[in-house]
Protein backbone atom coordinates (compact mmCIF):
# COMPACT_ATOMS: atom_id res chain seq x y z
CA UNK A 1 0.00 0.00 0.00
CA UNK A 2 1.64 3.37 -0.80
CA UNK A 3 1.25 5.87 2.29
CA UNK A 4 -0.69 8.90 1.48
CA UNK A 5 0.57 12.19 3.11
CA UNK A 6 -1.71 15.17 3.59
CA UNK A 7 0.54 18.50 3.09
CA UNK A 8 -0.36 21.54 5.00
CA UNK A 9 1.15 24.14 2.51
CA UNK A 10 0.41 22.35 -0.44
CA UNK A 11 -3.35 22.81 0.76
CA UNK A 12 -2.35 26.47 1.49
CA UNK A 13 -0.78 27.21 -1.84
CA UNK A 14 -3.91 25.75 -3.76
CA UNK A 15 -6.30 27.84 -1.39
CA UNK A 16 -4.09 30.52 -1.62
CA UNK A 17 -4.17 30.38 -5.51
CA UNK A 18 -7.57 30.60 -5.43
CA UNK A 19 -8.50 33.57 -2.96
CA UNK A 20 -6.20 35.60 -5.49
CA UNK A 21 -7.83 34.71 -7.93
CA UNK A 22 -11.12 35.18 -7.09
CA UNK A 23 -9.57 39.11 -5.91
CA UNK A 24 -8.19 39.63 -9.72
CA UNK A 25 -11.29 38.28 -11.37
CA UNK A 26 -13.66 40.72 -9.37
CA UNK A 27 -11.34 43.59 -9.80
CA UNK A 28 -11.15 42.82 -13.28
CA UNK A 29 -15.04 42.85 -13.74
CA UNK A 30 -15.49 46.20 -11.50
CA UNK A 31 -12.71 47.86 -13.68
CA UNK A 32 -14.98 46.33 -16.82
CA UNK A 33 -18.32 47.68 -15.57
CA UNK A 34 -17.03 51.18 -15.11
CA UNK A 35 -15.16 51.25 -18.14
CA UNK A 36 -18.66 50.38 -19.83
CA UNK A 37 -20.86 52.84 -18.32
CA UNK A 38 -18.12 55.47 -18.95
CA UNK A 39 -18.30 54.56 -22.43
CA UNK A 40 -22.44 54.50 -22.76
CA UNK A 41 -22.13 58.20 -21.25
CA UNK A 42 -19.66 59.02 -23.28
CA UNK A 43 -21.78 57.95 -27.15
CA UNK A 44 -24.76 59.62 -25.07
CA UNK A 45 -22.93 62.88 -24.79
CA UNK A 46 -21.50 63.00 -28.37
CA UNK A 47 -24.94 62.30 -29.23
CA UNK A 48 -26.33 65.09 -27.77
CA UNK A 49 -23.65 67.18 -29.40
CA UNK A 50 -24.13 65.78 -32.71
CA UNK A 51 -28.16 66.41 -31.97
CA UNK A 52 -27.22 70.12 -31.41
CA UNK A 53 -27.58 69.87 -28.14
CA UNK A 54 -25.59 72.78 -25.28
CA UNK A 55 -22.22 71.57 -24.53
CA UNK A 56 -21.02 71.12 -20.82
CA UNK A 57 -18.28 72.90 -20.62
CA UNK A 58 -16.52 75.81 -18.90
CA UNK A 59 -14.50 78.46 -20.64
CA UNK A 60 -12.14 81.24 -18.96
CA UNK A 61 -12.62 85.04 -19.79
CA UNK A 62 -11.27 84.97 -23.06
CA UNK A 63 -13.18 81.96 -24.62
CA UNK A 64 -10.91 79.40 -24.49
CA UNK A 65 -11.82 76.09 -23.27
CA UNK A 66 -10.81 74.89 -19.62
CA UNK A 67 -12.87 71.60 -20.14
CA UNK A 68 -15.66 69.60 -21.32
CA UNK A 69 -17.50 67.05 -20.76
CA UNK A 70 -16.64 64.57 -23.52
CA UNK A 71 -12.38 65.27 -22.74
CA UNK A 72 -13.46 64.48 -18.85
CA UNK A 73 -15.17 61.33 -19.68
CA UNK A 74 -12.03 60.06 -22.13
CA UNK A 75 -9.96 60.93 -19.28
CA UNK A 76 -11.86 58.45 -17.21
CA UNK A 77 -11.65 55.98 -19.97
CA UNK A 78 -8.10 55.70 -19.99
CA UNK A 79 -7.98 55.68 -16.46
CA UNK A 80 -10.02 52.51 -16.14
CA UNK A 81 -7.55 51.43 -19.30
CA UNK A 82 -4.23 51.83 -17.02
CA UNK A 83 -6.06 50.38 -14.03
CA UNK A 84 -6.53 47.06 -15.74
CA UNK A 85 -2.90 46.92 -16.96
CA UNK A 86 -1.77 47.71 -13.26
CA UNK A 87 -4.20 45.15 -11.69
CA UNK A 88 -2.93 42.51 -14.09
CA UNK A 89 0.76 43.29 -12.89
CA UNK A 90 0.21 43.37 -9.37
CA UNK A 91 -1.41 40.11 -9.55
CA UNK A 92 1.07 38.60 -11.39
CA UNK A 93 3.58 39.87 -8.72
CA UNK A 94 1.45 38.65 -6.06
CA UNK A 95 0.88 34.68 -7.53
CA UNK A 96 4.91 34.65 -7.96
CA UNK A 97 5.42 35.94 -4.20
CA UNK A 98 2.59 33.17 -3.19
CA UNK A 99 4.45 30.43 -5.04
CA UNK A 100 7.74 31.36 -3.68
CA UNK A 101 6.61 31.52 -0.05
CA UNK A 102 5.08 28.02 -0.61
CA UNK A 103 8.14 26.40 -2.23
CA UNK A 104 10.16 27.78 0.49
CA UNK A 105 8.33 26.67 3.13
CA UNK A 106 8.46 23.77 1.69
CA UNK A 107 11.76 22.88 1.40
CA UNK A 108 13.04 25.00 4.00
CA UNK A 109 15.59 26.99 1.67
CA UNK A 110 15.06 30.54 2.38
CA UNK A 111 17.99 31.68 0.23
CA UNK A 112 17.42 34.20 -2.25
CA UNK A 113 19.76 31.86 -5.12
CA UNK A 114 16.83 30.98 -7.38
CA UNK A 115 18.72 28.67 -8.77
CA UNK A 116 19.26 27.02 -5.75
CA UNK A 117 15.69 26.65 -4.76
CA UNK A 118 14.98 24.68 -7.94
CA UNK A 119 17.39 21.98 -6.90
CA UNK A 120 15.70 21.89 -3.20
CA UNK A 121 12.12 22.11 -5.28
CA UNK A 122 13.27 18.76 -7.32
CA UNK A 123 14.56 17.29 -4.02
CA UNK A 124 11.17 17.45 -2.65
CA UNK A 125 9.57 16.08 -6.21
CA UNK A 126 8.16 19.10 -6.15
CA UNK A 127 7.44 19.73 -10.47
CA UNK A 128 8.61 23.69 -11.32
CA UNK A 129 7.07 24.45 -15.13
CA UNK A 130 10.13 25.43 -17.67
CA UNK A 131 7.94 27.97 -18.37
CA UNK A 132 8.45 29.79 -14.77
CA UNK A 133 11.68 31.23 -15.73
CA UNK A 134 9.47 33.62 -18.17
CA UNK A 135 7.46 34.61 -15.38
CA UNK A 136 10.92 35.10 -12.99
CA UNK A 137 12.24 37.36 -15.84
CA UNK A 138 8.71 39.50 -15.65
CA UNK A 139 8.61 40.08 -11.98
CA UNK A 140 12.48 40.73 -12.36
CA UNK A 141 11.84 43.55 -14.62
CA UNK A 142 8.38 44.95 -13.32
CA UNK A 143 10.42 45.17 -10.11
CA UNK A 144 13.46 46.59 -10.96
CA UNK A 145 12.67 48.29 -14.11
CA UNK A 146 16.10 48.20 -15.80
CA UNK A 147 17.78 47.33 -18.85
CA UNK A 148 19.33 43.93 -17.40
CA UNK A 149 16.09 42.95 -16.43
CA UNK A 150 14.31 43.68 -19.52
CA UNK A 151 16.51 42.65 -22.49
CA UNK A 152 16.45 39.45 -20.13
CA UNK A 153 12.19 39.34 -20.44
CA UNK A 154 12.32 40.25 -24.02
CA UNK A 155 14.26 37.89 -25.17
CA UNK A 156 12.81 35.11 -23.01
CA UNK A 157 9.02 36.48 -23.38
CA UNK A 158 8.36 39.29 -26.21
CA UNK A 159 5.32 39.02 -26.39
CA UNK A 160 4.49 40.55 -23.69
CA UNK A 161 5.35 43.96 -25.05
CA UNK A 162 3.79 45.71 -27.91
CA UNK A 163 4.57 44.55 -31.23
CA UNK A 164 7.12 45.83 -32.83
CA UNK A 165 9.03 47.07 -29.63
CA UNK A 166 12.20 48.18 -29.53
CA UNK A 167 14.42 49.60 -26.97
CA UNK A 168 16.64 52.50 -26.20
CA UNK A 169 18.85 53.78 -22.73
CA UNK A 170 15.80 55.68 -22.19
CA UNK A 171 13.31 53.06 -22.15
CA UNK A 172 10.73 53.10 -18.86
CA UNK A 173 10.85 48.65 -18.69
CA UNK A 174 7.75 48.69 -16.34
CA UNK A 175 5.49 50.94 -18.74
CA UNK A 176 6.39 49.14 -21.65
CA UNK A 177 5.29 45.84 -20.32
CA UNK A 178 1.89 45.63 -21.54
CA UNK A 179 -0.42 42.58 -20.16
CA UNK A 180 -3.13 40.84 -21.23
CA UNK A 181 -5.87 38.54 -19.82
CA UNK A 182 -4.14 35.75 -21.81
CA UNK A 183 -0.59 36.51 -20.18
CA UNK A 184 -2.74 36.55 -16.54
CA UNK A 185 -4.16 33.38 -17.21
CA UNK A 186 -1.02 31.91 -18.87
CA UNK A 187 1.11 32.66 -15.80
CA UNK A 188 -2.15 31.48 -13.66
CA UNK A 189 -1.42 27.79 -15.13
CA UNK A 190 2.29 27.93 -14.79
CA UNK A 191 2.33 28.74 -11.03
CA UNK A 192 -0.45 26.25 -10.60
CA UNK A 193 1.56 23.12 -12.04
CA UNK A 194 4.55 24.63 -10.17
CA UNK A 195 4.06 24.35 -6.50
CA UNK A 196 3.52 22.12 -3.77
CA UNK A 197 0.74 19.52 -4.12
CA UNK A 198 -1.56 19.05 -1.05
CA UNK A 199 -1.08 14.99 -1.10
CA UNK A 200 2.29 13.64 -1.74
CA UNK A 201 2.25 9.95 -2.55
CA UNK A 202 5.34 8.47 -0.72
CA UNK A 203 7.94 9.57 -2.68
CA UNK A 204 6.36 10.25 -6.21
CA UNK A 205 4.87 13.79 -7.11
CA UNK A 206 1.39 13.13 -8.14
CA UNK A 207 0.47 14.81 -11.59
CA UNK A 208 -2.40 16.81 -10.46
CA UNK A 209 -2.96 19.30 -7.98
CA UNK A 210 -5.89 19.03 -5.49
């Protein structure tokens, strides 16, 4: 009979995996909602201008235009824009903190050599994705924002900037990161088949998570 072990943090990391994202898919949908309403207001407005309707507006003493109503609402568009892009980072940097706190825990390596803590992760048969070194390259360069960092990401991941992309000394590595739902997602799977699983069989890594 092979002896079944119940693990603690692998049951944390799955949980854990969860909770965030449940927190990214809600924030997603609230950023979605308000980006939709400002952009009903925003065809109702032109409408009404197009209709002949009064502009809202306010001008100085001269005539010239401090602001209107359809340049406010834009604004508001692209804020819910950038919001989305940040939320998408930040939970990106948060599932790569989660798995590393797992993994660590797990092996008891609290080291900061990365590669290091893959040799204690396949020590404990714990199965790391290839693809996780993409996703160490990305938090790399959305935390430290320089060149090292991002020549590193765009050779190892391009396509998570915009097409065509190229670089200069100048370049702002965190801004130019762009991410998708897809990338979210994408990363979502490789932390999930990278951790600690919440039953080990004896000695053999099973091949799906609980």
């Amino acid at each position: 009979m092979v002896e079944i072990n119940f693990n603690m943090i692998g049951y944390e990391f799955s949980r854990g995996l969860r909770v965030l994202k449940e927190g990214y898919s809600s924030a997603i949908l609230a950023l979605e909602q308000k980006s939709d309403a400002i952009g009903t207001e925003l065809l109702d407005y032109r409408r009404h201008i197009a209709d002949g309707g009064e502009p809202d507006e306010e001008r100085d003493e001269d005539g010239f235009r401090l602001w209107d109503r359809e340049r406010l609402l834009e604004m508001d568009a692209e804020v819910c824009t950038a919001a989305a892009v940040e939320a998408r980072k930040a939970f990106i940097i948060a599932l790569y903190h989660h798995w590393e706190r797992a993994v660590r825990k797990d092996t008891g390596y609290h080291g900061r050599d990365h590669v290091k803590l893959l040799k204690e992760t396949a020590a404990k048969n714990i199965n790391v994705q290839p693809d996780l070194d993409r996703v160490r390259h990305l938090i790399n360069t959305l935390k430290h924002n320089n060149a090292e960092r991002g020549l590193q990401l765009l050779q190892h991941w391009p396509e998570v900037f915009p097409a065509n992309f190229s670089s200069d000394e100048h370049t702002d590595w965190y801004h130019s990161v762009i991410l998708t739902d897809a990338h979210v997602h994408q990363t979502l799977d490789i932390i999930s088949d990278s951790g600690p699983l919440t039953v080990r069989l004896g000695d053999i890594t099973s091949a799906n998570q609980t």
